[in-house]
PDB file of N, CA and C in Angstrom:
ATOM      1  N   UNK A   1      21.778  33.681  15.819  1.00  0.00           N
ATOM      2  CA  UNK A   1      21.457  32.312  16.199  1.00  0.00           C
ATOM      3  C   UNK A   1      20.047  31.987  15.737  1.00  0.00           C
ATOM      4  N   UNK A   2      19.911  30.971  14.765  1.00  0.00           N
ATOM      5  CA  UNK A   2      18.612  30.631  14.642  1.00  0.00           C
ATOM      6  C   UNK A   2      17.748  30.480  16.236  1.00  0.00           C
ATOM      7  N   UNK A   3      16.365  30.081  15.827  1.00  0.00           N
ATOM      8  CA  UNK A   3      15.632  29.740  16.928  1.00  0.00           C
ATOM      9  C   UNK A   3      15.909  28.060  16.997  1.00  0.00           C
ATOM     10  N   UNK A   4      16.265  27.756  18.488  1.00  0.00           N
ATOM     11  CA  UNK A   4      16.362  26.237  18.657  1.00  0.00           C
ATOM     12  C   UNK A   4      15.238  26.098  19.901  1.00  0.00           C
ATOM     13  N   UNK A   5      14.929  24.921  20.226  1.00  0.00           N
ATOM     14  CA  UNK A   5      14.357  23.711  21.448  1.00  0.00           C
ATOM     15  C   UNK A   5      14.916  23.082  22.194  1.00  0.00           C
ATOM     16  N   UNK A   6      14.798  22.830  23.087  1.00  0.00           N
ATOM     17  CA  UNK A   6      15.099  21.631  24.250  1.00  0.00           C
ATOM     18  C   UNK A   6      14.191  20.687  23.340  1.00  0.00           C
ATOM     19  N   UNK A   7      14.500  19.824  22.860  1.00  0.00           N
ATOM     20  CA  UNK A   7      13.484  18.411  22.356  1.00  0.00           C
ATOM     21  C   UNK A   7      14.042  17.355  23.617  1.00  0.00           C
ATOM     22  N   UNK A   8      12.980  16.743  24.587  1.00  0.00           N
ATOM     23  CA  UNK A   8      13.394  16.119  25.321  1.00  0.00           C
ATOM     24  C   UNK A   8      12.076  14.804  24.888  1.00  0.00           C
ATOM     25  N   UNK A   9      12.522  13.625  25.594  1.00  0.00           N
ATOM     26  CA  UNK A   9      11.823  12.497  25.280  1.00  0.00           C
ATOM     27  C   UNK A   9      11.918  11.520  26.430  1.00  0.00           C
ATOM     28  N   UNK A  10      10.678  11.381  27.247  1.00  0.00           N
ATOM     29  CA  UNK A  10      11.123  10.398  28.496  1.00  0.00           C
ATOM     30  C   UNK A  10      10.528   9.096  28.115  1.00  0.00           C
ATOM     31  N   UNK A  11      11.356   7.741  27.777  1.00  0.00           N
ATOM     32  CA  UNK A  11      11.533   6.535  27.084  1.00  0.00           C
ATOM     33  C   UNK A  11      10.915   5.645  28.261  1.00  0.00           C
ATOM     34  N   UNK A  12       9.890   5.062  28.278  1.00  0.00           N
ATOM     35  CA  UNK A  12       9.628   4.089  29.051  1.00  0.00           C
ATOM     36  C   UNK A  12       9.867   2.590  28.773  1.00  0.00           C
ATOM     37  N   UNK A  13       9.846   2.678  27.263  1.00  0.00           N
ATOM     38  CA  UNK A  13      10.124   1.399  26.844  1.00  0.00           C
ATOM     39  C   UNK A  13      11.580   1.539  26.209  1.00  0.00           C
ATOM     40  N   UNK A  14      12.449   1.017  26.962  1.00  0.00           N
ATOM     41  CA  UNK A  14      14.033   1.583  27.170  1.00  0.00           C
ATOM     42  C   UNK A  14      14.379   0.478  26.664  1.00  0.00           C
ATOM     43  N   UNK A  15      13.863  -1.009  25.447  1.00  0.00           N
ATOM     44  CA  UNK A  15      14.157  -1.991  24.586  1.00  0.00           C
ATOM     45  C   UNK A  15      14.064  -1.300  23.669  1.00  0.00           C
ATOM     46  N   UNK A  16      13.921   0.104  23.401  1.00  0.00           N
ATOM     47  CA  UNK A  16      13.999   0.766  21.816  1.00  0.00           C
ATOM     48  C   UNK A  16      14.787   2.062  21.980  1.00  0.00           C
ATOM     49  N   UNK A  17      15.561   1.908  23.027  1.00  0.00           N
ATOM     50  CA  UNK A  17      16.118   3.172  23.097  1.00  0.00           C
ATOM     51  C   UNK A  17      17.183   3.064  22.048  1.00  0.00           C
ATOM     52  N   UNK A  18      17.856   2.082  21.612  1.00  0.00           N
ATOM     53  CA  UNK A  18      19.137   1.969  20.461  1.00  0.00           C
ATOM     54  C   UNK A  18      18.415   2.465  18.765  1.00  0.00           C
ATOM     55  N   UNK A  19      17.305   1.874  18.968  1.00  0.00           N
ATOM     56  CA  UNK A  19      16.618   2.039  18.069  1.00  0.00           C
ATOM     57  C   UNK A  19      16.152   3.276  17.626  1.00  0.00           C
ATOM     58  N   UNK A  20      15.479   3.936  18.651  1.00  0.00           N
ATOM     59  CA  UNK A  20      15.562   5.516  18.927  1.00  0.00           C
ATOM     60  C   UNK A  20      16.706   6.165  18.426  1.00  0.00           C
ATOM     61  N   UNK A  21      17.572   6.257  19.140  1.00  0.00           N
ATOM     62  CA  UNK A  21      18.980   7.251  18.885  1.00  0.00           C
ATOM     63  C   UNK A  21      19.276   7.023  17.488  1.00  0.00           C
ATOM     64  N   UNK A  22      19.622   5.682  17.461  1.00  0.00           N
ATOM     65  CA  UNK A  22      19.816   5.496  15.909  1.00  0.00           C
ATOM     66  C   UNK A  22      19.148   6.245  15.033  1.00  0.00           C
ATOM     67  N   UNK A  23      17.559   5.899  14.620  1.00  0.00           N
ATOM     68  CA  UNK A  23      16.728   6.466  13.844  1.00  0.00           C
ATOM     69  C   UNK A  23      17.063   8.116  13.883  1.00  0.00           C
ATOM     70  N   UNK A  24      17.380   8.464  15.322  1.00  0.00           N
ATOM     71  CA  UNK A  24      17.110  10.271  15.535  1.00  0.00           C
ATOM     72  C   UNK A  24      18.637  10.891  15.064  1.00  0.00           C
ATOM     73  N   UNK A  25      19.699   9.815  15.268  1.00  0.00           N
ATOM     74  CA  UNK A  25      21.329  10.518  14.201  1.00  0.00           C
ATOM     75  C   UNK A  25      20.936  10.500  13.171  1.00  0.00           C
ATOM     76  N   UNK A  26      19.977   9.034  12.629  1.00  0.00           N
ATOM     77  CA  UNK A  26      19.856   9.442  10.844  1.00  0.00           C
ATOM     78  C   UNK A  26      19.089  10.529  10.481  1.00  0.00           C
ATOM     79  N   UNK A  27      17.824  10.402  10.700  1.00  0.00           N
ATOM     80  CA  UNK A  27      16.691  11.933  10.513  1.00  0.00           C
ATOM     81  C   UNK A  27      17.329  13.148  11.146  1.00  0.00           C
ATOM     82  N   UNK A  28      17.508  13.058  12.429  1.00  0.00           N
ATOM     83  CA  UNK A  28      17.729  14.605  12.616  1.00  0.00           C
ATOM     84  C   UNK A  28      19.262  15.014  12.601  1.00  0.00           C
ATOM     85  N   UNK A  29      19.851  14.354  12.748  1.00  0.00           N
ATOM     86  CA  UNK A  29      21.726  14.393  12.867  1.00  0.00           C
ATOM     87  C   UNK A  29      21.852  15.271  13.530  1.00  0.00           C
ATOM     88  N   UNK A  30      21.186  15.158  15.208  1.00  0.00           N
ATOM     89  CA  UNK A  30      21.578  16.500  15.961  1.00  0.00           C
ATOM     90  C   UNK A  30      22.097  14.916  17.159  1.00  0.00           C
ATOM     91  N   UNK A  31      22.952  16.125  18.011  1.00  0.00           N
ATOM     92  CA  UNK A  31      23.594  14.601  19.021  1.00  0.00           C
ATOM     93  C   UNK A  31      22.489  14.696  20.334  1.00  0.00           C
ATOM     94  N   UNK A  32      22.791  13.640  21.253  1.00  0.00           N
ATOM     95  CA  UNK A  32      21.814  13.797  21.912  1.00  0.00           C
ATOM     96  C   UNK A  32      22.553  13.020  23.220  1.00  0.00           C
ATOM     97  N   UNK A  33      22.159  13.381  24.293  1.00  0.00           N
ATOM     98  CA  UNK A  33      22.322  13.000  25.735  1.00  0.00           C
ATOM     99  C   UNK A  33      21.049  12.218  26.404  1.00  0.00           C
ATOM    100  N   UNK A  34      21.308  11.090  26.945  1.00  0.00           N
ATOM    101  CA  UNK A  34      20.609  10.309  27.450  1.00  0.00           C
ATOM    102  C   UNK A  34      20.954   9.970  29.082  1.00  0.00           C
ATOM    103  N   UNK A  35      19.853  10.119  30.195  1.00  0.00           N
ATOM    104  CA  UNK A  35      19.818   9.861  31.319  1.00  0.00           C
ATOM    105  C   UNK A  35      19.468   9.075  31.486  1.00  0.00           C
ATOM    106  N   UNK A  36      19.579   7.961  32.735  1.00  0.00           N
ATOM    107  CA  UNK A  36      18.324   7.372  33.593  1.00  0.00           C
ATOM    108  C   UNK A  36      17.608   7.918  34.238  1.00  0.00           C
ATOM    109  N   UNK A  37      16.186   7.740  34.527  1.00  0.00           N
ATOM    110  CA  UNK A  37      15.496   8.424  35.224  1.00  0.00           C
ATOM    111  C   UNK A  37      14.500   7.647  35.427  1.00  0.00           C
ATOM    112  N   UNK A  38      13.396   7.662  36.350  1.00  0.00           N
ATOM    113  CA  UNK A  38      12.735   6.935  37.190  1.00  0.00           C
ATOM    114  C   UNK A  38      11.376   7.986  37.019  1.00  0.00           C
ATOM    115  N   UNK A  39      10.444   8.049  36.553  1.00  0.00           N
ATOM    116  CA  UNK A  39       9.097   8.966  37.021  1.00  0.00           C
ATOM    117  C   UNK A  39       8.753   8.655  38.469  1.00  0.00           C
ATOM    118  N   UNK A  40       7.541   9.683  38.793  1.00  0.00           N
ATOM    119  CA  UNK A  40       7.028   9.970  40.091  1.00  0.00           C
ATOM    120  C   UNK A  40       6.086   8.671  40.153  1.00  0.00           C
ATOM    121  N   UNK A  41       5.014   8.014  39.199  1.00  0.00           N
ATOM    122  CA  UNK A  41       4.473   6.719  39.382  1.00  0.00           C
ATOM    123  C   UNK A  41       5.265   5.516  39.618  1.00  0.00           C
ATOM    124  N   UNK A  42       6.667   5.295  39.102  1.00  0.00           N
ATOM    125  CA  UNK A  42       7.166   4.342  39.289  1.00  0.00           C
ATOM    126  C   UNK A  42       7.892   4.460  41.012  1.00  0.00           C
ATOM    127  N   UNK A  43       8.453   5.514  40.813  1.00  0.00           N
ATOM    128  CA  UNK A  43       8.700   5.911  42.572  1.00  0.00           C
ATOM    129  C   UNK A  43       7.842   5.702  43.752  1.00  0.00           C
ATOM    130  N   UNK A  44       6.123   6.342  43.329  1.00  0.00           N
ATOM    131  CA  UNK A  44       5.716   6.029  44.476  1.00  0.00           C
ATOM    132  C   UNK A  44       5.202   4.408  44.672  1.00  0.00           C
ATOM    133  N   UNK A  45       5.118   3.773  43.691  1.00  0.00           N
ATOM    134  CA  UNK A  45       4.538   1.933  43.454  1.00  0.00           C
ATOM    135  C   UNK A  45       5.834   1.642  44.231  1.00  0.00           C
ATOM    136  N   UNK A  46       6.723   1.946  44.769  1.00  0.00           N
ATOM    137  CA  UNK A  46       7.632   1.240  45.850  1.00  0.00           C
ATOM    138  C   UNK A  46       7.262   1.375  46.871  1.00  0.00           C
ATOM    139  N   UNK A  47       6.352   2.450  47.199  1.00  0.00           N
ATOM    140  CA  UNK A  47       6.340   2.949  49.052  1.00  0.00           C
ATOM    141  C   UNK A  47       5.385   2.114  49.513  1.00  0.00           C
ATOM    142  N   UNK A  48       5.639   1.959  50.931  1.00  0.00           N
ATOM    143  CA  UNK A  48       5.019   0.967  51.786  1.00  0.00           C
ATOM    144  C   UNK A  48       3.485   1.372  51.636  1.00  0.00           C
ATOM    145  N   UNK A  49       2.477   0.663  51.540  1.00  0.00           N
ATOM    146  CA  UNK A  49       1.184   0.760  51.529  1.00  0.00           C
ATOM    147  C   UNK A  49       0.481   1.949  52.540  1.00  0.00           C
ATOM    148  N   UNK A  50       1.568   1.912  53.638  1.00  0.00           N
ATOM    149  CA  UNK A  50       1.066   2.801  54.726  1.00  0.00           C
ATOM    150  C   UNK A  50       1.439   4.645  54.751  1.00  0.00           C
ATOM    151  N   UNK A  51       2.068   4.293  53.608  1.00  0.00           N
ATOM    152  CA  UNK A  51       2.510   5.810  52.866  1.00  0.00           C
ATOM    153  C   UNK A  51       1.601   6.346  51.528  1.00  0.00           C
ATOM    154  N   UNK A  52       1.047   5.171  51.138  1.00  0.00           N
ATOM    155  CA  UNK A  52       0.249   5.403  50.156  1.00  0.00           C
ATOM    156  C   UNK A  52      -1.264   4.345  50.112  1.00  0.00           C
ATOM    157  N   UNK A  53      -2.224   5.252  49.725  1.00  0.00           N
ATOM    158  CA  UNK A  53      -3.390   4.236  49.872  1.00  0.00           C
ATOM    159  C   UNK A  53      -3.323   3.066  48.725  1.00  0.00           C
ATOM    160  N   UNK A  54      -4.222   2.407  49.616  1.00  0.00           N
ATOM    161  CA  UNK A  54      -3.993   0.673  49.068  1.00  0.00           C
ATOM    162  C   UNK A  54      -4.958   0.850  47.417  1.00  0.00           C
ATOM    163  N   UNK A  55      -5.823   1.894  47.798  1.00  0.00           N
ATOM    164  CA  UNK A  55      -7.091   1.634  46.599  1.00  0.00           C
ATOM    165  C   UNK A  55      -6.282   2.814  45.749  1.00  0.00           C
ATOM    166  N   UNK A  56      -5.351   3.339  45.737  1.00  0.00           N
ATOM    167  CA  UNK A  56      -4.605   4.139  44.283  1.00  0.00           C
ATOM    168  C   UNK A  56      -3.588   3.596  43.520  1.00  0.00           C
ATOM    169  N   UNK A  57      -3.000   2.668  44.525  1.00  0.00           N
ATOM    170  CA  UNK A  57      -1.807   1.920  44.497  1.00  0.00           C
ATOM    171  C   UNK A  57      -1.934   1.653  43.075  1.00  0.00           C
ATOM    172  N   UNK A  58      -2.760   0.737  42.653  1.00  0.00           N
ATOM    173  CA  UNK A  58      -3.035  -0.060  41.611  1.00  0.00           C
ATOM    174  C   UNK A  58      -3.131   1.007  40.405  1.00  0.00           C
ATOM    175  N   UNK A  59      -3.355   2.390  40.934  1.00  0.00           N
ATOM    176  CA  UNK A  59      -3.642   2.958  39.373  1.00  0.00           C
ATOM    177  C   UNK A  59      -2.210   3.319  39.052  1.00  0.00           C
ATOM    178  N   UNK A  60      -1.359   3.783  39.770  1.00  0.00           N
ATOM    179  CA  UNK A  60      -0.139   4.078  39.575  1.00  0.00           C
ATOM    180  C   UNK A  60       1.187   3.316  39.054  1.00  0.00           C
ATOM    181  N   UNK A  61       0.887   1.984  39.383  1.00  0.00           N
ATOM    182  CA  UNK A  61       1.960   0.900  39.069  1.00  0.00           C
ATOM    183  C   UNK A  61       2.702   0.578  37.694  1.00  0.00           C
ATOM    184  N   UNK A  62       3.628   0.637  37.058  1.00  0.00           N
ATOM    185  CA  UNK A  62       4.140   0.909  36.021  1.00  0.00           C
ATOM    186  C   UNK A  62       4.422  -0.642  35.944  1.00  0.00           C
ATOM    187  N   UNK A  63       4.969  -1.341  34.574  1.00  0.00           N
ATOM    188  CA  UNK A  63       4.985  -2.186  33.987  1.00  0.00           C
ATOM    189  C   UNK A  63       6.856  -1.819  34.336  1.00  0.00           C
ATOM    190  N   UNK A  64       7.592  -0.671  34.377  1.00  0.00           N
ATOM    191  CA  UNK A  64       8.807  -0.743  33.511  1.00  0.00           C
ATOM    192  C   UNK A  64       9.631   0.211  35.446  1.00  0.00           C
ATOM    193  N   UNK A  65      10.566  -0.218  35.697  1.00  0.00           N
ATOM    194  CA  UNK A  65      10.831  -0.062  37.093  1.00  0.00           C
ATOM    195  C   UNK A  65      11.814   1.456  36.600  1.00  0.00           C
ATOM    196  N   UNK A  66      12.253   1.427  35.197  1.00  0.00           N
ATOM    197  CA  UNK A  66      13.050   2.742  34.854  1.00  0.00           C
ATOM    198  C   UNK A  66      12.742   2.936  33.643  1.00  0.00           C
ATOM    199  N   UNK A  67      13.492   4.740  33.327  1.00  0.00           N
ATOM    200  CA  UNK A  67      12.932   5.075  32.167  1.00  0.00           C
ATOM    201  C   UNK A  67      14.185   5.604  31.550  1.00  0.00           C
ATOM    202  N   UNK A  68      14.571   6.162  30.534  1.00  0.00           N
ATOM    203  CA  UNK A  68      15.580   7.001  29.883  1.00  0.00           C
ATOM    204  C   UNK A  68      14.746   8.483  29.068  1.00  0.00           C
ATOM    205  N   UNK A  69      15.612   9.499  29.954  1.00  0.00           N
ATOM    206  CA  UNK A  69      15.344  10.521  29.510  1.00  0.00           C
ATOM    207  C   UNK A  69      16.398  10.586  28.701  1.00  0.00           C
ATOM    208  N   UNK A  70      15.785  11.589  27.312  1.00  0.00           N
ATOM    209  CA  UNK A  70      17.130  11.592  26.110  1.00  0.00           C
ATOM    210  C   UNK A  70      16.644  13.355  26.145  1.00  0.00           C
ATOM    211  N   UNK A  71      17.381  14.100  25.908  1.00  0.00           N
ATOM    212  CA  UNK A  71      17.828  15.207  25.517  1.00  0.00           C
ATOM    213  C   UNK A  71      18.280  15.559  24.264  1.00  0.00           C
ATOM    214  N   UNK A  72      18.243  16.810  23.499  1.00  0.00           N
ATOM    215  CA  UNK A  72      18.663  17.119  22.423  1.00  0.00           C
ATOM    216  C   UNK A  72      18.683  18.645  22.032  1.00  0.00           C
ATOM    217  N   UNK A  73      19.204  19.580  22.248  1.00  0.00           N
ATOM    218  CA  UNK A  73      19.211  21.027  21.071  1.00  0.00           C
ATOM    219  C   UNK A  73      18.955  20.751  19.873  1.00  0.00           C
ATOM    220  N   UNK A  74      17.652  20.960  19.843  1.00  0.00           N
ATOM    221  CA  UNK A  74      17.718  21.368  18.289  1.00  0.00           C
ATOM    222  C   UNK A  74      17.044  22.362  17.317  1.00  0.00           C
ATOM    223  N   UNK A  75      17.652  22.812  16.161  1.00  0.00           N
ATOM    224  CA  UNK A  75      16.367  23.758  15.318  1.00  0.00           C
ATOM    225  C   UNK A  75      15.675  23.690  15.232  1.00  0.00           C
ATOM    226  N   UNK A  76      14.567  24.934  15.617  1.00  0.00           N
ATOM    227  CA  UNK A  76      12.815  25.072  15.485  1.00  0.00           C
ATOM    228  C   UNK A  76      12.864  24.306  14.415  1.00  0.00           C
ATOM    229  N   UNK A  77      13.566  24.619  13.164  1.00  0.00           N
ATOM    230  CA  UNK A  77      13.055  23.725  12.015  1.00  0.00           C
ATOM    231  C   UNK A  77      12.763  22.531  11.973  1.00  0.00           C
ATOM    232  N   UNK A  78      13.650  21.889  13.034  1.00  0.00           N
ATOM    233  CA  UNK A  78      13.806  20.264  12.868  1.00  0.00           C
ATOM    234  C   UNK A  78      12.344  20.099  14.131  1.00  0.00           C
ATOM    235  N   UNK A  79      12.222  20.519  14.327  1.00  0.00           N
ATOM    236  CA  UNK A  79      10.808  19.878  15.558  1.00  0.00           C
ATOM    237  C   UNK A  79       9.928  19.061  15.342  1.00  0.00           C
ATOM    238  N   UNK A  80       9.066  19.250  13.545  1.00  0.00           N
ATOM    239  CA  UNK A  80       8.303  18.461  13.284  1.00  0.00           C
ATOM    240  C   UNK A  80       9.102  16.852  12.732  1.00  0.00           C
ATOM    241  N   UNK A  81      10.181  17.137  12.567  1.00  0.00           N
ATOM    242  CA  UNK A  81      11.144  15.818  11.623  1.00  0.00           C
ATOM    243  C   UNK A  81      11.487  14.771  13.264  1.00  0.00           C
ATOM    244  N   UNK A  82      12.010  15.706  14.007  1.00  0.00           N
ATOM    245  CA  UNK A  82      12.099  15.096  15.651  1.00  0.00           C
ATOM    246  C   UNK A  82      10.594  13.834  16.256  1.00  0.00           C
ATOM    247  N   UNK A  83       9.449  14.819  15.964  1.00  0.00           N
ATOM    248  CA  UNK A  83       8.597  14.762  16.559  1.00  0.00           C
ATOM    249  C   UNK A  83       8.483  13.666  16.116  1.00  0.00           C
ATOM    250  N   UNK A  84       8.297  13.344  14.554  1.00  0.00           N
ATOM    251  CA  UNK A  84       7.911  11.850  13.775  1.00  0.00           C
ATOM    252  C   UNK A  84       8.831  11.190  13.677  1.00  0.00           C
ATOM    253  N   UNK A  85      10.007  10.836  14.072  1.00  0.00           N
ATOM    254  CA  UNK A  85      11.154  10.215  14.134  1.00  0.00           C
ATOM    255  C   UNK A  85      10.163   9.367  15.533  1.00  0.00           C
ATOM    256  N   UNK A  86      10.305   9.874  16.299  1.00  0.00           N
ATOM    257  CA  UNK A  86       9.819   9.470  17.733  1.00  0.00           C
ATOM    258  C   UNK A  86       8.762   8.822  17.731  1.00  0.00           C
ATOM    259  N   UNK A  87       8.285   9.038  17.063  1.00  0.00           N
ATOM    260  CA  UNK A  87       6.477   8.570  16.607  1.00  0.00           C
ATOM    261  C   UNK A  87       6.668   7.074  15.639  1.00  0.00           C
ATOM    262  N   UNK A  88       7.393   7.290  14.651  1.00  0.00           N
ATOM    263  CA  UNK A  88       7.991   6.048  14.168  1.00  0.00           C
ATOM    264  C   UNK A  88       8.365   4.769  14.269  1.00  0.00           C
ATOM    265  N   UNK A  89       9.305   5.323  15.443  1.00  0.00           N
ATOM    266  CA  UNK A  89       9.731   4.246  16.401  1.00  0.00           C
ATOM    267  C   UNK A  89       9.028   3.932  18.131  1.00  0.00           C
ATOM    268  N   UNK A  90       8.561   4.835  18.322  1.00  0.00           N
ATOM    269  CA  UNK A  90       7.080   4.317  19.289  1.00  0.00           C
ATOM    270  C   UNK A  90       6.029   3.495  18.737  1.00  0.00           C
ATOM    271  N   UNK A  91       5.407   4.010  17.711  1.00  0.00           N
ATOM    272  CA  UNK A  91       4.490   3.916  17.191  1.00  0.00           C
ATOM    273  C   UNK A  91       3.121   4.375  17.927  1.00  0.00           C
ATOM    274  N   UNK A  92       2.906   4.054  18.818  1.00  0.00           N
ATOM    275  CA  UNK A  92       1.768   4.620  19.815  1.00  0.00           C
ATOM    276  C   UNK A  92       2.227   5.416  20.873  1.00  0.00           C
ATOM    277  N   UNK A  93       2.603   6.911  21.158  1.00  0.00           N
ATOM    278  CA  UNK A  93       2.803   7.015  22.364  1.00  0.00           C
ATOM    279  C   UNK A  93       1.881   7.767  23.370  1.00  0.00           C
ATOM    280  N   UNK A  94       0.815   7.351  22.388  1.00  0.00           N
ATOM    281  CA  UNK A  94      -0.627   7.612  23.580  1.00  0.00           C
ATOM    282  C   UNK A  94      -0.599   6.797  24.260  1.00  0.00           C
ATOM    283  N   UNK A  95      -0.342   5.894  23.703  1.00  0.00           N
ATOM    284  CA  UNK A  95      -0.574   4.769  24.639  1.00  0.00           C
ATOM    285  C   UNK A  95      -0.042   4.644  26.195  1.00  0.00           C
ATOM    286  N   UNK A  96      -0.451   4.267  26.831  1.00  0.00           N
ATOM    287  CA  UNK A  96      -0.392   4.658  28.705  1.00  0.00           C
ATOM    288  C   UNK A  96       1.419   3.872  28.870  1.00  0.00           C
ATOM    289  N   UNK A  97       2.009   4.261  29.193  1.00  0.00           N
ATOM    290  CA  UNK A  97       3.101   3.527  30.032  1.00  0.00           C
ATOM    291  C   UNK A  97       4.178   3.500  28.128  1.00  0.00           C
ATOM    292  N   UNK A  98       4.135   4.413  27.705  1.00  0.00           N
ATOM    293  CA  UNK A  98       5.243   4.142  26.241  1.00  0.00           C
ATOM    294  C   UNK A  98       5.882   4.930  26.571  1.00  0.00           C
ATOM    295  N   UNK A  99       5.585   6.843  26.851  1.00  0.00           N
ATOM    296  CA  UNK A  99       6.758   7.636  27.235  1.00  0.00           C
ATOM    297  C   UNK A  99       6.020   9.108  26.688  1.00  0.00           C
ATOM    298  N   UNK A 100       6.648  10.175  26.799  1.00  0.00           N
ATOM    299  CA  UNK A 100       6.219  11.395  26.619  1.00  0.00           C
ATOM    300  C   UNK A 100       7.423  11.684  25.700  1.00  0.00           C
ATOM    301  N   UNK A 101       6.896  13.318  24.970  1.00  0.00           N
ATOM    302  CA  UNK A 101       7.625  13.877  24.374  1.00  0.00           C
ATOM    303  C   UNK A 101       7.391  15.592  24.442  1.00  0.00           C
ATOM    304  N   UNK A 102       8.344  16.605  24.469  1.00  0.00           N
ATOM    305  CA  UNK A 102       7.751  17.929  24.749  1.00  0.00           C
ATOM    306  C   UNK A 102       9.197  18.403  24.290  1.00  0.00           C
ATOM    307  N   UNK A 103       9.426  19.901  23.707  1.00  0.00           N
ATOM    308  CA  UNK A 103       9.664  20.853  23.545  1.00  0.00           C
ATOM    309  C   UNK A 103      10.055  22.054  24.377  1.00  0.00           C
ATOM    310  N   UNK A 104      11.061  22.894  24.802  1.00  0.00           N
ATOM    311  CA  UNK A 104      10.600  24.248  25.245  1.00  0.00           C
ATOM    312  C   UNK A 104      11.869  25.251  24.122  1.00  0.00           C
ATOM    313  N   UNK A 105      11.394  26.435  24.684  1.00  0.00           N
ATOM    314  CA  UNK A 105      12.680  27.403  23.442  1.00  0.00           C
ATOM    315  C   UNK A 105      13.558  27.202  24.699  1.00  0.00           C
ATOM    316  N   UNK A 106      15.250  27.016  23.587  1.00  0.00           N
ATOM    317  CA  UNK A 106      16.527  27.778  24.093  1.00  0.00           C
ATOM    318  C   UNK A 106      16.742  29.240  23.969  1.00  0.00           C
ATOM    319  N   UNK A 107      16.842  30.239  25.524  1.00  0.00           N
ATOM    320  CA  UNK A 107      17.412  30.849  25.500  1.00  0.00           C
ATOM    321  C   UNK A 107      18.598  31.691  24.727  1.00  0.00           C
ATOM    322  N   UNK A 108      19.392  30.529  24.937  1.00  0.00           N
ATOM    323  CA  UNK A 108      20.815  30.842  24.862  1.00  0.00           C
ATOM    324  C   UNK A 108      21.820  29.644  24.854  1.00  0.00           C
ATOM    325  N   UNK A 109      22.482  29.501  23.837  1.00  0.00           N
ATOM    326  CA  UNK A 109      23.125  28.158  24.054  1.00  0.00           C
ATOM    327  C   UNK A 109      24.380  28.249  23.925  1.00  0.00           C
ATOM    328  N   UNK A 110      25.427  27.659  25.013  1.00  0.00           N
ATOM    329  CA  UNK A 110      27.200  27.973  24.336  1.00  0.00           C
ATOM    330  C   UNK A 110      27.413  26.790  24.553  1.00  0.00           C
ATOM    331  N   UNK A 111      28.507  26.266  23.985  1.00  0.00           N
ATOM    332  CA  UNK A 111      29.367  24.978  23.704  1.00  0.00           C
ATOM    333  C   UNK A 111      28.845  23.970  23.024  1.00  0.00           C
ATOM    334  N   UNK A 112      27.853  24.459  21.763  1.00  0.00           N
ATOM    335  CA  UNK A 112      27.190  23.189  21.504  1.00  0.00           C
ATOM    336  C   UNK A 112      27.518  23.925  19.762  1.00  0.00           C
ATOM    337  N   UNK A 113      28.218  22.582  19.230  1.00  0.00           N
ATOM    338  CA  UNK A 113      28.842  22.608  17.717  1.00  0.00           C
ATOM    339  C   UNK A 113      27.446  23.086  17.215  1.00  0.00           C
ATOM    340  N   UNK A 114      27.836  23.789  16.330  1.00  0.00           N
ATOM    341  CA  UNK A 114      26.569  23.986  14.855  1.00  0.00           C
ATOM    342  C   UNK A 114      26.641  22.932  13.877  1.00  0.00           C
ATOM    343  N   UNK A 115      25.889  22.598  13.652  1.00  0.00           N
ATOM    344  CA  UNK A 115      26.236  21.476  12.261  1.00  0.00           C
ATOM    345  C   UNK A 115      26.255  22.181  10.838  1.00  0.00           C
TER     346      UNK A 115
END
């Protein structure tokens, strides 16, 4: 088994998620699974003020009420082609409130086609 990744990507700006997938079947042609998911800042900007202080409140508050986590296996090789696919179609994802991107090694993987 070659060496593969978890390439995961948590999408805050979820108006480019079509755009995303798309771009990432053409460049990387690996398939990919997509969640909803909610981060811990957008979770706690709901709780009653009296659960959370009034003077942090404000740093935490997200622009976007959900996010899409996307998933993917793929070859160490493909990591850097992944990475700028993502980058492409972000364009900034330093930028505060666009989304993260990270990596870890697979173990071990069964039921997932080879291309």
């Amino acid at each position: 088994m070659k060496n593969k990744v978890l390439f995961m990507v948590v999408l805050n700006e979820t108006e480019l998620l079509d755009d995303l997938l798309l771009k990432f079947n053409d460049e990387v042609g690996q398939a990919a699974t997509v969640i909803d998911s909610v981060g811990m800042a957008q979770h706690l900007s709901q709780l009653d003020e009296t659960k959370i202080f009034s003077t942090i409140k404000p740093l935490i508050i997200s622009n976007h009420t959900e996010n899409k986590t996307i998933y993917s296996v793929i070859p160490e090789e493909d990591l850097d082609l992944a990475r700028q696919t993502v980058k492409d179609v972000l364009r900034n994802i330093g930028k505060p409130d666009t989304g993260i991107m990270f990596a870890v090694p697979v173990l071990f993987q069964e039921g997932i086609r080879e291309k």
